[in-house]
Protein backbone atom coordinates (compact mmCIF):
# COMPACT_ATOMS: atom_id res chain seq x y z
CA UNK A 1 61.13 19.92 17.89
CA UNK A 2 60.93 17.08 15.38
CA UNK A 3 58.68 15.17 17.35
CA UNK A 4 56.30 18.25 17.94
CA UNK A 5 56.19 18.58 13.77
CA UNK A 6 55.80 15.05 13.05
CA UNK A 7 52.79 15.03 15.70
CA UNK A 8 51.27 17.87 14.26
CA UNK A 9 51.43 16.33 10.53
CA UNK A 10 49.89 13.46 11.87
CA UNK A 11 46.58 14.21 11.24
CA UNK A 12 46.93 15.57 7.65
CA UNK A 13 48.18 12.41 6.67
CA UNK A 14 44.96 11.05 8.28
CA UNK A 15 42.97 13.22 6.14
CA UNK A 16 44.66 12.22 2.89
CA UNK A 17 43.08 8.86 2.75
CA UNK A 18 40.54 7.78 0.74
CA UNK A 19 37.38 6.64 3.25
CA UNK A 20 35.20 3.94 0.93
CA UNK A 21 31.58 5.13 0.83
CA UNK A 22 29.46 2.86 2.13
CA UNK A 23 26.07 4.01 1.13
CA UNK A 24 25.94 1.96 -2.02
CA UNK A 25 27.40 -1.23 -0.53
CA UNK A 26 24.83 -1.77 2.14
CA UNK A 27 21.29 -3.31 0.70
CA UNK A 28 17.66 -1.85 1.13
CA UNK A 29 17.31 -4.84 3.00
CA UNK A 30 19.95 -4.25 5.40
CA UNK A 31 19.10 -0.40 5.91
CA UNK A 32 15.60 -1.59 6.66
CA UNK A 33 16.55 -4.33 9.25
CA UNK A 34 15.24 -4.05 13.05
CA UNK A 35 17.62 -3.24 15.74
CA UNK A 36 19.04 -6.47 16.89
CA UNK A 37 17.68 -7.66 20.17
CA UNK A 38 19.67 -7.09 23.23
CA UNK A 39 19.58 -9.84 25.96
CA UNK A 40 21.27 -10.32 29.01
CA UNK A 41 25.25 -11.13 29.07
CA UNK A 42 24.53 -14.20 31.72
CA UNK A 43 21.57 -15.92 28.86
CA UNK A 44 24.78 -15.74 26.05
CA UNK A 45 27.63 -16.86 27.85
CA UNK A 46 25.91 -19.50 29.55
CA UNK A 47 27.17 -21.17 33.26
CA UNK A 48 30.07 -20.52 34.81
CA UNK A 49 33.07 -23.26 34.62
CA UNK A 50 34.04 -23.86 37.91
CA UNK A 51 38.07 -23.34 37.90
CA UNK A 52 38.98 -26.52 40.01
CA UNK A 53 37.31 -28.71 37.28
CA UNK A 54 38.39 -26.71 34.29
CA UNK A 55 42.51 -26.85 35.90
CA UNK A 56 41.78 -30.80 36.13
CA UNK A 57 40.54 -31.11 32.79
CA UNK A 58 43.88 -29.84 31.30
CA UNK A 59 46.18 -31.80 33.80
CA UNK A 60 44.47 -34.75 32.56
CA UNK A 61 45.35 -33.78 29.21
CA UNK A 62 48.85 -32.37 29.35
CA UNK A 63 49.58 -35.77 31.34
CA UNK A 64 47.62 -37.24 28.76
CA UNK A 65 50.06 -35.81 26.14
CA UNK A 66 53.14 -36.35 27.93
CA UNK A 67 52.72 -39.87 28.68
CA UNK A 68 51.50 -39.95 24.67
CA UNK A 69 55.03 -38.45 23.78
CA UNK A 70 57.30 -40.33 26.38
CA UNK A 71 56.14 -43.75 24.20
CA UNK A 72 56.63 -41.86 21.28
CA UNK A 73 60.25 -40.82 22.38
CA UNK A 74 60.92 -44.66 23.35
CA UNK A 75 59.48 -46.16 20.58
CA UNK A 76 61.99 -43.66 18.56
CA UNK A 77 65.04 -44.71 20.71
CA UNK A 78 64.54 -48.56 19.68
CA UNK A 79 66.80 -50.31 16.74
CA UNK A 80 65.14 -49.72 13.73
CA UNK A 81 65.77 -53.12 12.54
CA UNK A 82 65.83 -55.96 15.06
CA UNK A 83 68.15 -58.58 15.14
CA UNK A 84 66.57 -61.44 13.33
CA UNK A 85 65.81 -58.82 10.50
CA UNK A 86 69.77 -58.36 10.71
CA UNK A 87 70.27 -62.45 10.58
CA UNK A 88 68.16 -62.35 7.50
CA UNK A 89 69.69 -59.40 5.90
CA UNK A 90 73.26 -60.52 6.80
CA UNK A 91 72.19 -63.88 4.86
CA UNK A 92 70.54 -62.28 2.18
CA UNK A 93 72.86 -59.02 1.35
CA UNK A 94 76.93 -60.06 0.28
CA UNK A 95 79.11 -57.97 1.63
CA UNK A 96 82.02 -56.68 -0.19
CA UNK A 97 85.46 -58.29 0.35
CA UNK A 98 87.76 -56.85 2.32
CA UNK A 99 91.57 -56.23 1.09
């Protein structure tokens, strides 16, 4: 029973709202413009892309990316400083004494 109401009050909240007239907002310009012209669908989408090449073209590039984020994943798993940046910072850096 609800449901029935709240479908029939549907549409007189629909006509509550405030529709924006339009007739100032378009130009003399505009109202006076020719019909665009209409042209066939095949002339605007131009040829077809054959599927076998288009699936190729993104294997290439999700291998591309992969391979792109496997060095980035190894570079990440390297020591950030290597060991004769240690030497020098061992050298370089005291180290407090130990009791």
């Amino acid at each position: 029973m609800k449901l029935r109401l709240a479908i029939c009050l549907l549409p007189v909240l629909a006509a509550c709202t405030q529709v924006p007239e339009l007739e100032d907002k378009v130009s003399s310009q505009l109202k006076n413009a020719k019909y665009p012209k209409l042209v066939p669908i095949d002339q605007t989408l131009g040829p077809p892309v054959a599927p076998e090449a288009e699936a190729q073209k993104v294997t290439d590039e999700l291998e591309a990316r992969r391979d792109s984020l496997k060095q980035r994943a190894a570079a990440l798993q390297k020591p950030v400083v290597d060991q004769d940046e240690r030497d020098r910072l061992d050298e370089t850096v005291p180290r407090p004494a130990s009791d």
